[in-house]
Structure formats: C-alpha cells, structure tokens
N, C-alpha and C. Protein backbone atom coordinates (compact mmCIF):
# COMPACT_ATOMS: atom_id res chain seq x y z
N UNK A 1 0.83 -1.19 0.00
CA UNK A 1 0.00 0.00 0.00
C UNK A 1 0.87 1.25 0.00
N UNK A 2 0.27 1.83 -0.35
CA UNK A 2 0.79 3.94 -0.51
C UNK A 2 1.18 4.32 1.06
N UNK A 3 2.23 5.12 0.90
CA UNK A 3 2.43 5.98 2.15
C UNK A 3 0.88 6.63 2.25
N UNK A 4 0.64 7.67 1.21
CA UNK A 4 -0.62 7.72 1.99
C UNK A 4 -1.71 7.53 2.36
N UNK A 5 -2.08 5.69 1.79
CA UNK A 5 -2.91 5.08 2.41
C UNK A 5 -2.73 4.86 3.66
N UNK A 6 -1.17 4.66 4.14
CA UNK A 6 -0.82 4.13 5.01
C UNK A 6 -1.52 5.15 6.16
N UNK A 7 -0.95 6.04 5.89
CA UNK A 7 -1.53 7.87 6.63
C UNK A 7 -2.79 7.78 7.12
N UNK A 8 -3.48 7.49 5.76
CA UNK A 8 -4.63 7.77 6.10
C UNK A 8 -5.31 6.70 6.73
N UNK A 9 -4.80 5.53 7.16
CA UNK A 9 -5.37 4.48 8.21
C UNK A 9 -5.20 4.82 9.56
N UNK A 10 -4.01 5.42 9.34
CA UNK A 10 -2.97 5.44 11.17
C UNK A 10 -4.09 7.29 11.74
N UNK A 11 -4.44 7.93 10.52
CA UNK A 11 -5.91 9.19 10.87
C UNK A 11 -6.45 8.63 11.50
N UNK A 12 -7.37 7.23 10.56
CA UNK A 12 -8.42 7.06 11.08
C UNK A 12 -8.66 6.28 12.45
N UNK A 13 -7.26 5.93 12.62
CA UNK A 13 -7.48 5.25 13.50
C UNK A 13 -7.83 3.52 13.55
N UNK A 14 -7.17 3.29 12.12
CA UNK A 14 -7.21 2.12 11.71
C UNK A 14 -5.84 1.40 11.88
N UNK A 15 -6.15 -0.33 11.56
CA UNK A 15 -4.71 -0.51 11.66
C UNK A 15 -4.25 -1.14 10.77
N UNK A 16 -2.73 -1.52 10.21
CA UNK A 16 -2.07 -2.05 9.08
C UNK A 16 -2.50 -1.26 7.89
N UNK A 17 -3.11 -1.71 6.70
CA UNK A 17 -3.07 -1.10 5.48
C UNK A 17 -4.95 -0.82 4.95
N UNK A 18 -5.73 -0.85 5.86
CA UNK A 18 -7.08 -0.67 5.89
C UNK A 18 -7.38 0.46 5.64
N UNK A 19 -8.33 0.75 4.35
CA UNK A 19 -8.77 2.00 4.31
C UNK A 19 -10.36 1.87 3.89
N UNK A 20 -11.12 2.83 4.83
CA UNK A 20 -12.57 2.49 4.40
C UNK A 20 -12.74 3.26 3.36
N UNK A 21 -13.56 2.71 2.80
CA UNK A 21 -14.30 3.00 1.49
C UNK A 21 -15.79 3.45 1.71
N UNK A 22 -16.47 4.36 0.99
CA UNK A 22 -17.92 4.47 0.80
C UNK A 22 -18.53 4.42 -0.39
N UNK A 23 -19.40 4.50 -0.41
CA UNK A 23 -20.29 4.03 -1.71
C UNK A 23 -20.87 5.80 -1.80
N UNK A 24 -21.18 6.83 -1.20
CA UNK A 24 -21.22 7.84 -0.91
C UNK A 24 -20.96 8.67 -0.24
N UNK A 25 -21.15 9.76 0.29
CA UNK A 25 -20.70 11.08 1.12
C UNK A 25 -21.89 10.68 2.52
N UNK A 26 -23.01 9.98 2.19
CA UNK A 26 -23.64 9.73 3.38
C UNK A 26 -23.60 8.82 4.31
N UNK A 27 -22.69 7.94 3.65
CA UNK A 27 -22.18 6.58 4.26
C UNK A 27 -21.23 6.96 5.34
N UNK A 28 -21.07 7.98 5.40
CA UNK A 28 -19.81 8.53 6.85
C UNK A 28 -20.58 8.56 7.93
N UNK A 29 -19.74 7.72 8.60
CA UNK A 29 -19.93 7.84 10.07
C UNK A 29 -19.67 8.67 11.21
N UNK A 30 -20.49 10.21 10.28
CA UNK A 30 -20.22 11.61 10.79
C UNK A 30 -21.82 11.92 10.73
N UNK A 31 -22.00 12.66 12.08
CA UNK A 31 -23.37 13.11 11.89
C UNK A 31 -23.76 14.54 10.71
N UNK A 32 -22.72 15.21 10.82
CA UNK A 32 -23.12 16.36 9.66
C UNK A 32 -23.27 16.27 8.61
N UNK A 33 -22.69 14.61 7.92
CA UNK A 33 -23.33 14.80 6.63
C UNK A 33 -24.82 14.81 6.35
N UNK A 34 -25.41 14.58 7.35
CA UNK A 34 -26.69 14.76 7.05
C UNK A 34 -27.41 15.82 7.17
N UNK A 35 -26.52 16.53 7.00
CA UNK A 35 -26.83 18.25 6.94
C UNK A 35 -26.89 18.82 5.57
N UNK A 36 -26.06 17.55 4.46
CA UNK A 36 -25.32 18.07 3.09
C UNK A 36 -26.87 17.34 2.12
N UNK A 37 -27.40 18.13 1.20
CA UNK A 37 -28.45 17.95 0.46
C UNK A 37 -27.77 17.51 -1.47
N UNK A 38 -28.55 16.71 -1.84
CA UNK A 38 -28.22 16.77 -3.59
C UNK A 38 -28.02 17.80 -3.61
N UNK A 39 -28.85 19.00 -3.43
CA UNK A 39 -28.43 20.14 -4.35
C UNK A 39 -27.29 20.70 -4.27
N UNK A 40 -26.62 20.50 -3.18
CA UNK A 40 -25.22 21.61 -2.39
C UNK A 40 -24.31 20.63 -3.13
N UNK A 41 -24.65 19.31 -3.52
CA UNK A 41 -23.45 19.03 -4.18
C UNK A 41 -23.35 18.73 -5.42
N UNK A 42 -24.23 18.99 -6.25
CA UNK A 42 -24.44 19.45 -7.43
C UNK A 42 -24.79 20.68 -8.15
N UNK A 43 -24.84 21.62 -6.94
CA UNK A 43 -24.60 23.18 -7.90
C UNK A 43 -23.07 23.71 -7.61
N UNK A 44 -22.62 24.28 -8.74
CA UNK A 44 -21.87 25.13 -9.24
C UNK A 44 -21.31 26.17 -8.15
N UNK A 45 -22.17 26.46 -7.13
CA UNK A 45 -21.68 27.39 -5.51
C UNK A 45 -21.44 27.01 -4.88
N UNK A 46 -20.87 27.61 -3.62
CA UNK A 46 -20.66 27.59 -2.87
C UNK A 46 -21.41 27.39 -1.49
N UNK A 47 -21.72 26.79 -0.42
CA UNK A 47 -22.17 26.83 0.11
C UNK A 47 -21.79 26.32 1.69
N UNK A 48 -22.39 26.95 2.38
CA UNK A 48 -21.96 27.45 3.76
C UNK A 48 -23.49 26.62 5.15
N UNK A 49 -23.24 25.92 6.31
CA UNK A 49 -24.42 25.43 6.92
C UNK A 49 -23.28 25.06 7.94
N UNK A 50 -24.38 25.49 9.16
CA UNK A 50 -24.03 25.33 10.38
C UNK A 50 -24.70 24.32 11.10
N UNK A 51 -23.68 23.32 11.86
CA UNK A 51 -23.96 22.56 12.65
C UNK A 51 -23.51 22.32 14.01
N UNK A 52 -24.59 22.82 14.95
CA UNK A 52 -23.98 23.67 15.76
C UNK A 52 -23.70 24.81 16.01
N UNK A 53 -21.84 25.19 16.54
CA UNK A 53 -21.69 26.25 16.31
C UNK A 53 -20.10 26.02 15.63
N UNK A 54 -19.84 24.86 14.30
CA UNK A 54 -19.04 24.50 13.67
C UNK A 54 -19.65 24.89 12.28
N UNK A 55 -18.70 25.26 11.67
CA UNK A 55 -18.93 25.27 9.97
C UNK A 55 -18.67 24.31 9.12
N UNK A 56 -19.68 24.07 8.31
CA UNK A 56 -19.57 23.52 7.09
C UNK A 56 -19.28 23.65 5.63
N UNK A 57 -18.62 23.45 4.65
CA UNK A 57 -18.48 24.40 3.48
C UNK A 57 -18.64 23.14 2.45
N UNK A 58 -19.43 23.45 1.25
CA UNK A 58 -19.64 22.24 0.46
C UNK A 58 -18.99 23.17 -1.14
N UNK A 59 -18.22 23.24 -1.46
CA UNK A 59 -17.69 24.30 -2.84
C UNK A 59 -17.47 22.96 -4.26
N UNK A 60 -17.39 23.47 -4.76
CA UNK A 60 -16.37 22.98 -6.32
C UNK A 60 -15.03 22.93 -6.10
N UNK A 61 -14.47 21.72 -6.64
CA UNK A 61 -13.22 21.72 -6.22
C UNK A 61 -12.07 22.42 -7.43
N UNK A 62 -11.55 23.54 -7.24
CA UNK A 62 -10.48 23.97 -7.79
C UNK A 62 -9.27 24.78 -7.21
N UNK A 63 -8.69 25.02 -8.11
CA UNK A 63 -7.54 24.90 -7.72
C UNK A 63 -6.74 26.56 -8.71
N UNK A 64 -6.16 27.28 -8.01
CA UNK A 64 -5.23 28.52 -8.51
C UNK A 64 -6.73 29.39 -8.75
N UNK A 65 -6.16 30.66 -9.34
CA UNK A 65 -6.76 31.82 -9.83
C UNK A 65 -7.79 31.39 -10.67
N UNK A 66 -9.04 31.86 -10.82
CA UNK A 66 -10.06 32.01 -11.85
C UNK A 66 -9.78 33.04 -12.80
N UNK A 67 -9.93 32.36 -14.35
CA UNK A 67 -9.59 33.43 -15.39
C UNK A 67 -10.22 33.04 -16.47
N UNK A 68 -9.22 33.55 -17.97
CA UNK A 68 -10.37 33.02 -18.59
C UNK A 68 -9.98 31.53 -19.37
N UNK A 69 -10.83 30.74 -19.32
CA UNK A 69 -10.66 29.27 -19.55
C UNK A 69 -10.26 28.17 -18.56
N UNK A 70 -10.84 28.96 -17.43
CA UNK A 70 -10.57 28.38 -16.15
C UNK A 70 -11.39 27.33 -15.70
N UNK A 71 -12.65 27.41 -16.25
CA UNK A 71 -13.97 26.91 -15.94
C UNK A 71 -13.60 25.47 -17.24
N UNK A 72 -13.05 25.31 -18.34
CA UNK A 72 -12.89 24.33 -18.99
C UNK A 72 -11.67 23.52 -18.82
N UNK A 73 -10.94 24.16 -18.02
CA UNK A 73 -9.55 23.60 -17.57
C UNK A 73 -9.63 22.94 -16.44
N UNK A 74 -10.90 22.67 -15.29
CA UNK A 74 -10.78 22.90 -14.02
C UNK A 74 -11.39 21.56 -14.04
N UNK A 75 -11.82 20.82 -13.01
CA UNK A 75 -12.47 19.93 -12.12
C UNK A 75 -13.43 20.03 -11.81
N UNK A 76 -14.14 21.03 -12.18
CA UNK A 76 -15.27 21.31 -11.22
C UNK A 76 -16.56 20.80 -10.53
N UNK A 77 -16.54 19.93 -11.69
CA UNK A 77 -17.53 18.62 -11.52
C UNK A 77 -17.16 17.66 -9.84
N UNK A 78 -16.25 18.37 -9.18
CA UNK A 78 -15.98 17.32 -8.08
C UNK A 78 -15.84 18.42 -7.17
N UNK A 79 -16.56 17.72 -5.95
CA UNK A 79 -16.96 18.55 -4.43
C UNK A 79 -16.23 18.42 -3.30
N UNK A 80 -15.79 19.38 -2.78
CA UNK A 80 -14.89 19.40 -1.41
C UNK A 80 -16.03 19.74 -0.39
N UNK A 81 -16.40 18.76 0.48
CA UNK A 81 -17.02 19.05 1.92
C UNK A 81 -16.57 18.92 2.87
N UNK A 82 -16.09 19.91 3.62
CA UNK A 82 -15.55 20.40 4.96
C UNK A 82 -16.12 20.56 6.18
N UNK A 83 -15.94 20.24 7.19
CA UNK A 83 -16.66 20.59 8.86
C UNK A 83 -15.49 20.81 9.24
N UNK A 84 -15.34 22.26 9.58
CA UNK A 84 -14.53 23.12 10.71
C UNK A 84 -14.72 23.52 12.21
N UNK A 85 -14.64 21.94 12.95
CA UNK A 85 -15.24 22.37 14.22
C UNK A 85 -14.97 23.44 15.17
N UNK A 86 -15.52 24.08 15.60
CA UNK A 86 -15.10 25.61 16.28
C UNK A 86 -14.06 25.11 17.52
N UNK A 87 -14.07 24.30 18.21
CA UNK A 87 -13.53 23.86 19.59
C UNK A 87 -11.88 23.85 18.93
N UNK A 88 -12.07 22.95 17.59
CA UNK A 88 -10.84 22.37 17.49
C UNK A 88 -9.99 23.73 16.46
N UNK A 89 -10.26 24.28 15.25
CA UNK A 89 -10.25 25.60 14.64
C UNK A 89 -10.51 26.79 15.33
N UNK A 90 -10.87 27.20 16.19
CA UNK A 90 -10.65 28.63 16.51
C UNK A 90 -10.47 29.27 18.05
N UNK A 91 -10.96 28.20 19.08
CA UNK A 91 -10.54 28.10 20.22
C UNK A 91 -9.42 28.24 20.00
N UNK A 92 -8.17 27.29 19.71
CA UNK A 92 -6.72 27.84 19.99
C UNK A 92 -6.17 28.73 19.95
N UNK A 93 -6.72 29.34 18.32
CA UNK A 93 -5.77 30.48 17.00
C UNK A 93 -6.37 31.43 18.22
N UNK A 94 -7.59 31.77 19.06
CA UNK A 94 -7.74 32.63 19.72
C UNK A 94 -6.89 32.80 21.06
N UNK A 95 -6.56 31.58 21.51
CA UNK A 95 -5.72 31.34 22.85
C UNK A 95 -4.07 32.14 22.59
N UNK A 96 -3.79 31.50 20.99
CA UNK A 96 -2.21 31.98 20.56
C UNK A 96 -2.56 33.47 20.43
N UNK A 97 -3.85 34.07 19.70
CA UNK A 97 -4.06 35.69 19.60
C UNK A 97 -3.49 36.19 21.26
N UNK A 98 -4.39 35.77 21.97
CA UNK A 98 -4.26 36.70 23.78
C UNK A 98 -3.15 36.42 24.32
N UNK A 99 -2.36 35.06 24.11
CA UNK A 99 -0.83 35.01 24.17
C UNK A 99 0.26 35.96 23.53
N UNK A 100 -0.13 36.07 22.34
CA UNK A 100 0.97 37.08 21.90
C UNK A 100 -0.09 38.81 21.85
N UNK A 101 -0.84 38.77 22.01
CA UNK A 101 -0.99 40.11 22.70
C UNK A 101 -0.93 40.29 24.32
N UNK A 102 -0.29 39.79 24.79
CA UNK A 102 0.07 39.79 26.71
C UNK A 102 1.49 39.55 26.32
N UNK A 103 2.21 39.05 25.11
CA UNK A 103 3.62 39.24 24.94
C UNK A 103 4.81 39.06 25.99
C-alpha cells in the first residue's frame, strides 16, 4: 500500500493497510453529513451550513486563480465538503491571539 494510504489508516485510527471506502458522502460515520443535500453538491456554488456552532463548506473543487478558460480547464464537476469544528479551529488560533498580545 501507498504511504498515503498508510496515513490515512494510522488518521483514522485504523490498523495495518485498511482503508474504508464508501459508496457515498452519506455513508460517513459523521453526523453532519446529514446536513449536506443533492443540491449543495451538485450546484456550481458555494455553500456554507451550520452545525452547531461549527462550519460547514460544500464548494467545487479547484484549484489557482479564476480566469479566462478556467472553468474548462478545471475539475469542477468534483466537491470538497468540509466541517470546521469551532472547539478544534478557533478556540486555539484565539488562545495563541491573547498570548501574543500579553507578549
């Protein structure tokens, strides 16, 4: 197996060379995907949903600057869905802010 299969077992918390597979985005054994609708992942935007008081972001997946022939060059047909839990994302970056402002 791949180093980063390997990676991505020793994430999940798996062991040896095991990597789960899904048949979809709902098959995760995460409660927020059931927050994510057909439509958010088949339109063209961007889109933003809160669960909790964590963010979610469901976009088009690309990559560098938008220009022109960007949209025929690109991927776009494929979806990046994100959960940015607040505890783990912004609790700290705020802890390091009041640390280096008390200096």
């Amino acid at each position: 197996a791949s180093a980063a299969a390997a990676a991505a077992a020793a994430a999940s918390g798996l062991s040896g060379d095991v990597v789960a597979g899904y048949q979809s985005i709902w098959d995760l054994p995460e409660a927020w995907v059931l927050e994510l609708t057909p439509s958010m992942l088949h339109s063209q935007e961007r889109f933003e949903f809160w669960v909790g008081q964590s963010l979610g972001v469901v976009r088009p997946l690309s990559l560098g600057a938008r220009g022109p022939g960007f949209d025929f060059a690109s991927a776009e047909t494929l979806r990046v869905a994100v959960l940015a839990p607040r505890a783990e994302a912004v609790r700290p970056l705020l802890v390091q802010i009041c640390y280096a402002a008390m200096g």
